[in-house]
N, C-alpha and C. Protein backbone atom coordinates (compact mmCIF):
# COMPACT_ATOMS: atom_id res chain seq x y z
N UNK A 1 14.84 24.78 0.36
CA UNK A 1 14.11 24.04 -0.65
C UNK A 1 12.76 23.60 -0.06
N UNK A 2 11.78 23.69 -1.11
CA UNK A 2 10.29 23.38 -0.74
C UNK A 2 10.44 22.03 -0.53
N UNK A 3 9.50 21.48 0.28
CA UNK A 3 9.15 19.95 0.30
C UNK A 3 7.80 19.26 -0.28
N UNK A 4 8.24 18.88 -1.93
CA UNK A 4 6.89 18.29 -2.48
C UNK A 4 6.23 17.53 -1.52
N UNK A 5 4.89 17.43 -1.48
CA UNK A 5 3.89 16.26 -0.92
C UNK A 5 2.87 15.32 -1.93
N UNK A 6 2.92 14.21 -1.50
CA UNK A 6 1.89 13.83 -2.42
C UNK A 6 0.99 12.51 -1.21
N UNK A 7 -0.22 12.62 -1.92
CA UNK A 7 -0.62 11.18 -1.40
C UNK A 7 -0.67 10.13 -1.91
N UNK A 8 -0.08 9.40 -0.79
CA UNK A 8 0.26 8.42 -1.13
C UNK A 8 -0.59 7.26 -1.20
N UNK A 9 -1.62 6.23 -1.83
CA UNK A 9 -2.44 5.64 -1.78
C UNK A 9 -1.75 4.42 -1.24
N UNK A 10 -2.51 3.96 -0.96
CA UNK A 10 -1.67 2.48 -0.36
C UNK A 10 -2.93 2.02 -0.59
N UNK A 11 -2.61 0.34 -0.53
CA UNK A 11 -3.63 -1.29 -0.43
C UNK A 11 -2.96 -2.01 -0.14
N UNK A 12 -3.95 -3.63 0.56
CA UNK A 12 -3.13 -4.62 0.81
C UNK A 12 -2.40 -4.10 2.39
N UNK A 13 -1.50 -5.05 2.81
CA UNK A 13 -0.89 -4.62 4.33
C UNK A 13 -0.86 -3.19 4.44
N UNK A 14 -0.74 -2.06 4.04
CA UNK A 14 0.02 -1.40 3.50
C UNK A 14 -1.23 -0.28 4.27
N UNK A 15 -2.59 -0.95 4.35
CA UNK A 15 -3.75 -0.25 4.96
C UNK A 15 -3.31 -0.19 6.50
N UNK A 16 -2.46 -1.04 7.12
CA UNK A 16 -2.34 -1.08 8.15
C UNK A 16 -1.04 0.32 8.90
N UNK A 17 -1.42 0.80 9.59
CA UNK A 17 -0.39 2.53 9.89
C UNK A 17 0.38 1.31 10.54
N UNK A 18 0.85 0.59 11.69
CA UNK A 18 1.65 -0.17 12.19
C UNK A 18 2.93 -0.98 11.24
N UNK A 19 2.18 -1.35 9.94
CA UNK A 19 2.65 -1.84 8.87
C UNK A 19 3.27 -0.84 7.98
N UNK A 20 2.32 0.38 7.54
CA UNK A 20 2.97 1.10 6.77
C UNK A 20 4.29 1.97 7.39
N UNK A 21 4.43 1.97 9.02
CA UNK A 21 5.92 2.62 9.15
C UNK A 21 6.59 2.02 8.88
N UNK A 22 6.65 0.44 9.18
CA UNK A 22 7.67 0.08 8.87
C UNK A 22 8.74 0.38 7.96
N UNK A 23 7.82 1.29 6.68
CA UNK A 23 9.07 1.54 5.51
C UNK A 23 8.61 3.00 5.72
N UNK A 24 8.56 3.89 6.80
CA UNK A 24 9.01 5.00 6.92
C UNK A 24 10.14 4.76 7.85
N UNK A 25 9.86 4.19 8.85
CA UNK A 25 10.84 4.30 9.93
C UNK A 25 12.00 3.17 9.70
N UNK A 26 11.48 2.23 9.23
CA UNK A 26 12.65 1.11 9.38
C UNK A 26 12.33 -0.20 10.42
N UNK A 27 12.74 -1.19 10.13
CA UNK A 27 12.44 -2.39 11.01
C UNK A 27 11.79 -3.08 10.56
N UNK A 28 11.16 -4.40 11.77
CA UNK A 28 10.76 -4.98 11.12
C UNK A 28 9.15 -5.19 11.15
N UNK A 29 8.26 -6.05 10.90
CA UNK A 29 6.89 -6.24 11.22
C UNK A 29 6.98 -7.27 11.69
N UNK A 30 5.98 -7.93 12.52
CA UNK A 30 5.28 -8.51 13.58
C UNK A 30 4.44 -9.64 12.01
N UNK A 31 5.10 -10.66 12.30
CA UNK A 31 4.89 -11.75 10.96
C UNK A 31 5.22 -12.10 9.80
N UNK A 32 6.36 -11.26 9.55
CA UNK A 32 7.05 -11.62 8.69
C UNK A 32 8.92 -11.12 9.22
N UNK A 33 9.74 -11.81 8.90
CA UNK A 33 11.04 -11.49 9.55
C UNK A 33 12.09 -10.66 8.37
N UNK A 34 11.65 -9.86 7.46
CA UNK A 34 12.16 -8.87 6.66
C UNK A 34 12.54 -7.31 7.90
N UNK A 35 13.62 -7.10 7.05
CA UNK A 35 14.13 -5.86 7.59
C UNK A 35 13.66 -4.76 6.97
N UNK A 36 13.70 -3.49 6.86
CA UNK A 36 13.51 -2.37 6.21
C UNK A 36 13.74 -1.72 6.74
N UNK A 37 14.83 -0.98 5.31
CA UNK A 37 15.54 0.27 5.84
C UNK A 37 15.05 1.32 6.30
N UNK A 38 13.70 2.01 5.74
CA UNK A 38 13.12 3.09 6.24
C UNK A 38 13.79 4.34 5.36
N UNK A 39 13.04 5.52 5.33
CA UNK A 39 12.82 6.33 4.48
C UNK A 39 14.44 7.12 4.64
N UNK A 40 14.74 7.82 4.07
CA UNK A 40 16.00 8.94 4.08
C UNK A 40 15.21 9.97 5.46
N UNK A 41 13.86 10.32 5.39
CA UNK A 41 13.40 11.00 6.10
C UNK A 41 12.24 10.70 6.65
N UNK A 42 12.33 10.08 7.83
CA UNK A 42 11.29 9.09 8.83
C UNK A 42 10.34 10.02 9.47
N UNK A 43 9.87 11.04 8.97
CA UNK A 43 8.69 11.60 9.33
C UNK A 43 7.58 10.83 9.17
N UNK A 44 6.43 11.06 10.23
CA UNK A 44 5.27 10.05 10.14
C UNK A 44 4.71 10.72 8.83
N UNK A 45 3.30 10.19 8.48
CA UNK A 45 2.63 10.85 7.70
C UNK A 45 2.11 12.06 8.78
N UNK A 46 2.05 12.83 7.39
CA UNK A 46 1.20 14.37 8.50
C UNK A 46 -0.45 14.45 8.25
N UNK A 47 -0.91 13.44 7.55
CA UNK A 47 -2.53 12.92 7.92
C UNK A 47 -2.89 11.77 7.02
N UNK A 48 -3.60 11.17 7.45
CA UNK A 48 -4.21 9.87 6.77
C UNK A 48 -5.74 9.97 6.40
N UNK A 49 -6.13 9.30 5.42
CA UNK A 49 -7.77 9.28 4.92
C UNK A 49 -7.91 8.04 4.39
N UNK A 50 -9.35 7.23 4.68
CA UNK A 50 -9.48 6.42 3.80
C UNK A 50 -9.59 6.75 1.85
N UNK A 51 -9.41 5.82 1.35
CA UNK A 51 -9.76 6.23 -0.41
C UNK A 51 -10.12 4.94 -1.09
N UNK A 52 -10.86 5.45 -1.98
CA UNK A 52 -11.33 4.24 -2.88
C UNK A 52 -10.65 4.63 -4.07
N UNK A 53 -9.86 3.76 -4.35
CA UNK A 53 -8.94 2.88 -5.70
C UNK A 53 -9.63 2.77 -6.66
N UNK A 54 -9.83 3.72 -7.71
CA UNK A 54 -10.93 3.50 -8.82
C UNK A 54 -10.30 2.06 -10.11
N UNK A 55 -9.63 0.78 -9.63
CA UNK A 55 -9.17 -0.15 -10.04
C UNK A 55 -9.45 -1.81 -9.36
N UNK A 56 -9.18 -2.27 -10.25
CA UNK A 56 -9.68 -3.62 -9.70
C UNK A 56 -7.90 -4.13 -8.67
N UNK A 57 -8.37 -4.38 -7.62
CA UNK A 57 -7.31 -5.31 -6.85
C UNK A 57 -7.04 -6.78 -6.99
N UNK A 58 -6.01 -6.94 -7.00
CA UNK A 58 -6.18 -8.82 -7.31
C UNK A 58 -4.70 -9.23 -6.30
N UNK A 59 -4.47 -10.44 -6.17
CA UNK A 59 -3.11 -10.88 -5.36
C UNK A 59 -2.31 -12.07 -6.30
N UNK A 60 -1.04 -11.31 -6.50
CA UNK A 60 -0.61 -12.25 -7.35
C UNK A 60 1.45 -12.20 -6.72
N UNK A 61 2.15 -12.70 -7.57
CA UNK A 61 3.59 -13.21 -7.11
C UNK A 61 3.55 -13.90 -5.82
N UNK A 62 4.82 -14.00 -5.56
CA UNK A 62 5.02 -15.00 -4.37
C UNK A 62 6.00 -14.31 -3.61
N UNK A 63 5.76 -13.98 -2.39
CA UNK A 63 6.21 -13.19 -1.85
C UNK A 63 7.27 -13.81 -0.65
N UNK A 64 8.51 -13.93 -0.65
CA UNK A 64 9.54 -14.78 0.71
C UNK A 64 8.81 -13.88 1.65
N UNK A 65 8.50 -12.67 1.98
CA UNK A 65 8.00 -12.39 3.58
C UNK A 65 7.00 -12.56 4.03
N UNK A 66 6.15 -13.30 2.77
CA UNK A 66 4.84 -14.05 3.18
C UNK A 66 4.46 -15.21 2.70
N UNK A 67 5.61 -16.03 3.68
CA UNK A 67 5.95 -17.44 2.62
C UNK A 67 5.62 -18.28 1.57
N UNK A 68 5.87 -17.42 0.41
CA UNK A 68 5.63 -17.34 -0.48
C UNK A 68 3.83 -17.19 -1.23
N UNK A 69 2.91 -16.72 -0.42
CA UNK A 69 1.82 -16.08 -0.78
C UNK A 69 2.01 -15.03 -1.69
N UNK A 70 0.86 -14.68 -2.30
CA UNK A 70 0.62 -13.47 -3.30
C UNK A 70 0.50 -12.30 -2.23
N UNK A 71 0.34 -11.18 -2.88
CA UNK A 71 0.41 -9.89 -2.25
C UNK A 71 -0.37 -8.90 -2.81
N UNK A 72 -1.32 -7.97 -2.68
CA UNK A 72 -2.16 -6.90 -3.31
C UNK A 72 -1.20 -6.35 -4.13
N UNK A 73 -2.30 -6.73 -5.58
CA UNK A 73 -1.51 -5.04 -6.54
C UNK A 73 -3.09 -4.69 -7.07
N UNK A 74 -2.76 -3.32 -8.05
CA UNK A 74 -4.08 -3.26 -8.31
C UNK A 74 -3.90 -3.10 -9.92
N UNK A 75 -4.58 -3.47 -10.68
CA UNK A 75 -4.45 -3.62 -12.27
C UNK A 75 -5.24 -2.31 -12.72
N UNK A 76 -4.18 -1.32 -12.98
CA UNK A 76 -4.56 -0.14 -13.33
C UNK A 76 -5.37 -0.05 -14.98
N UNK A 77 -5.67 -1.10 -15.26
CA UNK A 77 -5.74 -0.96 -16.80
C UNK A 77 -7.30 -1.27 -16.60
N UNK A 78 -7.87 -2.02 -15.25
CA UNK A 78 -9.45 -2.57 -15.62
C UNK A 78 -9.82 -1.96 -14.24
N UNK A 79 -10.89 -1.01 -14.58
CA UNK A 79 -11.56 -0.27 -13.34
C UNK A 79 -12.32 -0.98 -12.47
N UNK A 80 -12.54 -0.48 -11.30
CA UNK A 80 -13.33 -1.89 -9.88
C UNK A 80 -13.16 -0.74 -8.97
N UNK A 81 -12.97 -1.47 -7.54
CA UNK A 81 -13.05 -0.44 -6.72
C UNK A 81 -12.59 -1.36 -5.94
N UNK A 82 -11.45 -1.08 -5.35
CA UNK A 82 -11.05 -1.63 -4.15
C UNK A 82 -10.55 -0.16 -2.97
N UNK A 83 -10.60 -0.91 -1.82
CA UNK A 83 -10.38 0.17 -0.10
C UNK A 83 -8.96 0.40 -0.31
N UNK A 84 -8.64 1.55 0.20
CA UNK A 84 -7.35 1.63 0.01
C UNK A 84 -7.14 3.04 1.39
N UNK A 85 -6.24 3.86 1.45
CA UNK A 85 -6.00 4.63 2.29
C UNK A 85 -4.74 5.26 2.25
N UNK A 86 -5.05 6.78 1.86
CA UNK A 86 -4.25 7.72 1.07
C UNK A 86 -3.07 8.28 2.51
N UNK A 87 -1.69 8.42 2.33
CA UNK A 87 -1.20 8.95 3.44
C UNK A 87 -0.18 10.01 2.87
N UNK A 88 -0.65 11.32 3.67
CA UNK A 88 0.45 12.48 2.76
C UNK A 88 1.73 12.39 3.81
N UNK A 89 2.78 12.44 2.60
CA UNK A 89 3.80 12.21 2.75
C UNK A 89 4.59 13.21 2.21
N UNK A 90 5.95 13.25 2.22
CA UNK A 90 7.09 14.11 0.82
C UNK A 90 6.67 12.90 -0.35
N UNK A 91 7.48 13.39 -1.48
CA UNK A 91 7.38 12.53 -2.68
C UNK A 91 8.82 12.19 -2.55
N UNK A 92 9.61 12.60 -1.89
CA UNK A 92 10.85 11.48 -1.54
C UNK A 92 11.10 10.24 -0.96
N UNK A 93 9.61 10.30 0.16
CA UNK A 93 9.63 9.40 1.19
C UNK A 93 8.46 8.68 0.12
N UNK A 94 7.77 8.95 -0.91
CA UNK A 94 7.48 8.34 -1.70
C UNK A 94 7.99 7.14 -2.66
N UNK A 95 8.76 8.21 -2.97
CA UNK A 95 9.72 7.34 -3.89
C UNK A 95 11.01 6.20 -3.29
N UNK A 96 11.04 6.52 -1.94
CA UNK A 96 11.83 5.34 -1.13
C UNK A 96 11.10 4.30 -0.54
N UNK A 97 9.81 4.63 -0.54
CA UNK A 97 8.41 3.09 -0.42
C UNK A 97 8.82 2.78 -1.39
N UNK A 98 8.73 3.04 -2.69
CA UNK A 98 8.37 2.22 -3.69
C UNK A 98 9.71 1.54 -4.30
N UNK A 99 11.10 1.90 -3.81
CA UNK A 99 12.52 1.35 -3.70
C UNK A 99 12.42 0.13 -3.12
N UNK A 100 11.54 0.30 -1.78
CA UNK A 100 11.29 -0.68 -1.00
C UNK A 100 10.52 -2.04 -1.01
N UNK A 101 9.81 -1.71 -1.98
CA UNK A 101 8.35 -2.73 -1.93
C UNK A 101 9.03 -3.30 -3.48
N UNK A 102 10.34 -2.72 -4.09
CA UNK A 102 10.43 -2.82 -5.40
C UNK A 102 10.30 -2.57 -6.67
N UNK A 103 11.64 -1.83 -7.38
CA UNK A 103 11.57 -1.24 -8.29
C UNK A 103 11.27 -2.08 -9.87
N UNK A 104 10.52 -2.93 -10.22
CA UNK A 104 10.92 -3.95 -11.10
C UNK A 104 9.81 -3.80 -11.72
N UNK A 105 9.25 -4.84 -13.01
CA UNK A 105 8.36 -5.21 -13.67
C UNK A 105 8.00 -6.29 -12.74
N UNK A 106 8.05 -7.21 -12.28
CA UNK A 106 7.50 -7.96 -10.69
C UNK A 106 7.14 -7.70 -9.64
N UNK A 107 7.40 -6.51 -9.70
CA UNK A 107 6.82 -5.84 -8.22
C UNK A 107 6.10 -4.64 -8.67
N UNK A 108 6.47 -3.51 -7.99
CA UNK A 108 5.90 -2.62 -7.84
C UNK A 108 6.44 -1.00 -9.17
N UNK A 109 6.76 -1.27 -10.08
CA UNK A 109 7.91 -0.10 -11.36
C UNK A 109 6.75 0.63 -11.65
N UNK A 110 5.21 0.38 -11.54
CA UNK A 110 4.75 1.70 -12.52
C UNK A 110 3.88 2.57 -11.19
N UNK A 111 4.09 3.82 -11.25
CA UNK A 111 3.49 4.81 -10.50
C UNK A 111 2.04 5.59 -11.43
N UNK A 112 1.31 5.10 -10.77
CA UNK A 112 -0.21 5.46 -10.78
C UNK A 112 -0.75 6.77 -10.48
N UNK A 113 -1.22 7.90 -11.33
CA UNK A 113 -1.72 9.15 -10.38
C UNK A 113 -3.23 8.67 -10.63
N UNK A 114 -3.84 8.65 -9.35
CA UNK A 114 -5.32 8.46 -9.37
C UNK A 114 -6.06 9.57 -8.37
N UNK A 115 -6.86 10.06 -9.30
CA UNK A 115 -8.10 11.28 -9.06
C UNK A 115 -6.92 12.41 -9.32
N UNK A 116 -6.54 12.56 -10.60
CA UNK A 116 -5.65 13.50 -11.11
C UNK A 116 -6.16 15.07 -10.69
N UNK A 117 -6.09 16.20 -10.63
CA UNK A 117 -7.00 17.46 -10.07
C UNK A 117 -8.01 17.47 -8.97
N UNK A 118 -7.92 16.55 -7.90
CA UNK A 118 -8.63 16.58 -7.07
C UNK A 118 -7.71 17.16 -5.76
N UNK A 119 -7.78 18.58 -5.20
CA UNK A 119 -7.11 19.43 -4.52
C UNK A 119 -5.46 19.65 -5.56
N UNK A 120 -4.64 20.49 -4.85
CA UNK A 120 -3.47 20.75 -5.24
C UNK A 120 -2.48 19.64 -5.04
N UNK A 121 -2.92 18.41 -4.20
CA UNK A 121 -1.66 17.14 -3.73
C UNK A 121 -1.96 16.38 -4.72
N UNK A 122 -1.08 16.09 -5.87
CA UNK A 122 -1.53 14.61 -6.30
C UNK A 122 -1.90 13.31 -5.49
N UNK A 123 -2.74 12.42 -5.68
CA UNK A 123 -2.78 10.92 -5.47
C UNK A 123 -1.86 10.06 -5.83
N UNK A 124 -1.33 9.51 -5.93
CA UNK A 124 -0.68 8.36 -6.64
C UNK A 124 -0.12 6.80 -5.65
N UNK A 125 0.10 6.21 -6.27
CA UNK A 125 0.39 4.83 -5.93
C UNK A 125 1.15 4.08 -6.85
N UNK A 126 1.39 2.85 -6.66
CA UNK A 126 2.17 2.05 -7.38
C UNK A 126 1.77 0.53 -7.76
N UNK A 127 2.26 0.01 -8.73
CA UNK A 127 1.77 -1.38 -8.94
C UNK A 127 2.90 -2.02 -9.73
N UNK A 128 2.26 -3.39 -10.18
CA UNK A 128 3.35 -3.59 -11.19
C UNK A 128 3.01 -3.04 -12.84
N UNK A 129 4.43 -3.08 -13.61
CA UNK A 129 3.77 -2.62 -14.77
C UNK A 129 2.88 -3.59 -15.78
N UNK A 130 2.40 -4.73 -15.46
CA UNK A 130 1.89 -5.98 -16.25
C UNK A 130 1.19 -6.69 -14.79
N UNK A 131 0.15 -7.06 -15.50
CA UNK A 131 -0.22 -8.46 -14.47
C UNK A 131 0.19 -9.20 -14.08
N UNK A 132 0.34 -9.49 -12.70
CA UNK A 132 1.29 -10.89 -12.60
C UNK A 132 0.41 -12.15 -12.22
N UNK A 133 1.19 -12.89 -12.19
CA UNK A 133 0.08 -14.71 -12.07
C UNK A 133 -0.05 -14.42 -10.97
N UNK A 134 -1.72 -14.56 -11.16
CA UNK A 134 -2.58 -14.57 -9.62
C UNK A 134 -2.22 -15.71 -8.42
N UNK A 135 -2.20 -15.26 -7.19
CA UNK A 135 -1.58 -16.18 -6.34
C UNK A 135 -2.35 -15.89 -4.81
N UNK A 136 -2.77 -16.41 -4.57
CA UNK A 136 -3.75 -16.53 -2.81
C UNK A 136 -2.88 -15.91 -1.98
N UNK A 137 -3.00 -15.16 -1.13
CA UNK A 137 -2.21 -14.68 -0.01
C UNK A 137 -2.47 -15.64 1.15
N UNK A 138 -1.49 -15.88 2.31
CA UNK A 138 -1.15 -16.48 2.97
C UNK A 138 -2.31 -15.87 4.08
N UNK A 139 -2.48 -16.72 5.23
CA UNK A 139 -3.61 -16.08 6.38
C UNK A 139 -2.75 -14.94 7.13
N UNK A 140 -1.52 -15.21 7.04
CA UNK A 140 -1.01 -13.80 8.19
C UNK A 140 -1.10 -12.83 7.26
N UNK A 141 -0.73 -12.74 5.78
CA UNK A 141 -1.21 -11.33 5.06
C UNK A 141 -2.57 -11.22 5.39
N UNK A 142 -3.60 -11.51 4.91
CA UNK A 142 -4.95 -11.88 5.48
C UNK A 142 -5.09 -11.31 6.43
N UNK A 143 -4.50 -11.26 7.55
CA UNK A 143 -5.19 -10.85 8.76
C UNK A 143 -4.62 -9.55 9.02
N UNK A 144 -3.57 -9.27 8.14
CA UNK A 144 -2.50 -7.94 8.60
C UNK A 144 -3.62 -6.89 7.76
N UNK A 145 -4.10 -7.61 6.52
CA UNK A 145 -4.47 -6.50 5.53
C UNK A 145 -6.36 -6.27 5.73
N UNK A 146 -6.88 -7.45 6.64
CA UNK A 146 -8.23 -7.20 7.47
C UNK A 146 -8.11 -6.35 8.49
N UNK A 147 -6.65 -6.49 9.44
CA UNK A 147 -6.72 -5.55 10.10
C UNK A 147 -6.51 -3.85 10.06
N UNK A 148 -6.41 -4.05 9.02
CA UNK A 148 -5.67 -2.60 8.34
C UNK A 148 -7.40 -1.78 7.85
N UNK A 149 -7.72 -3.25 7.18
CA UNK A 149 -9.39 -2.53 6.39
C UNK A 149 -10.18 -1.61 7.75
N UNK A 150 -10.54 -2.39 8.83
CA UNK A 150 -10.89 -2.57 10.37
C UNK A 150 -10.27 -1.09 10.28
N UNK A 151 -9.10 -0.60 10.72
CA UNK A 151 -8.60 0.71 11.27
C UNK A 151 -8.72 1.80 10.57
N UNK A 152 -8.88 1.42 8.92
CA UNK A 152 -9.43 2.34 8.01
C UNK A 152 -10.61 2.59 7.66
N UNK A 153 -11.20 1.67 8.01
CA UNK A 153 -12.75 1.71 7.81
C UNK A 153 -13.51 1.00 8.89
N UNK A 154 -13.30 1.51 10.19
CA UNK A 154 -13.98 1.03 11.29
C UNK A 154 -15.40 0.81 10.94
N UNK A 155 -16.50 1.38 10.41
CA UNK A 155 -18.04 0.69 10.01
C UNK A 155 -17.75 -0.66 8.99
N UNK A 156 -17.05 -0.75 8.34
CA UNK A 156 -17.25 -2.25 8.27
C UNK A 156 -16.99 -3.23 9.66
N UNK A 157 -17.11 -3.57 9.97
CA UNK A 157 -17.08 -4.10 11.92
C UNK A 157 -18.54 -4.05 11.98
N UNK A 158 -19.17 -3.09 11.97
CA UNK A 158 -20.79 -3.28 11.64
C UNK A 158 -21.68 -3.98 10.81
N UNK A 159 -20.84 -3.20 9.78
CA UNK A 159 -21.72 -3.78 8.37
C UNK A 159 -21.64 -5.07 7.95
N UNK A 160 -20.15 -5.64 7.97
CA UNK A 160 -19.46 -6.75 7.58
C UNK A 160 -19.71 -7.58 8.19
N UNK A 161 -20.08 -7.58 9.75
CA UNK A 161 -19.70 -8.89 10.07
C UNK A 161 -18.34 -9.05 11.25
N UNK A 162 -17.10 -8.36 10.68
CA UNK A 162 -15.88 -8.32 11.19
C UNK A 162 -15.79 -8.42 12.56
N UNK A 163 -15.40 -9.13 13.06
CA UNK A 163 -14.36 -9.26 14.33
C UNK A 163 -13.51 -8.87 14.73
């Protein structure tokens, strides 16, 4: 059997490769004390790119692994542009992120294809299916998901300011 691929867009912690195994491989992260199971099939990604999210990002719910801070989603319904960073994957190990991060109308239930016909891999990502009440993220998300911007987009460090 063939092995679909797709890319996978990610935002939020999620920019961070240290962060994003966690829900390939399993375990835990470094600031928050959640477990994760990790994919059926813990292959790394087989390449990474930065991407721009043709959607507006916002931080909303309350998240227990980030005591109780909001968390990046992106509101697929009103266009913006937020950083994001595409990682090809299977679409199995797809679909077991998004088991992970949550299958619900509160989390993460609607799957996004963004830049539909651009090469033969789809794009896609996930969000929730409705807006949720906007909510500040905590400084350790903050710094997980600055450090993530930083590794994906090393010239901001220049441009920005960044540390």
């Amino acid at each position: 059997m063939t092995k679909q691929y797709v890319w996978y867009v990610a935002y939020g912690s999620n920019l961070l490769m240290e962060r994003f195994l966690c829900y390939i491989k399993g375990g835990s992260f470094r600031g928050n004390d959640k477990i994760y199971r990790g994919c059926a099939d813990t292959s790394p990604p087989l390449k990474d790119k930065p991407f721009l999210i043709p959607y507006e990002l916002y931080f909303g719910n309350e998240s227990g692994s980030w005591d109780g801070g909001g968390v990046a989603f992106i509101d697929a319904d009103k266009p913006g542009i937020a950083l994001g960073r595409a990682y090809l994957i299977t679409y199995e190990q797809f679909l077991d992120i998004q088991r992970q991060e949550g299958v619900s109308d509160e989390w993460y239930g609607r799957i996004v294809e963004i830049a539909a016909g651009v090469g033969d891999i789809p794009h896609k990502t996930f969000t929730s299916l409705h807006r949720r009440l906007d909510n500040m993220p905590n400084n350790k998300y903050l710094d997980v998901l600055l450090e993530g911007l930083c590794e994906t987009y090393p010239q901001l460090r220049y441009y920005g300011g960044i540390k």
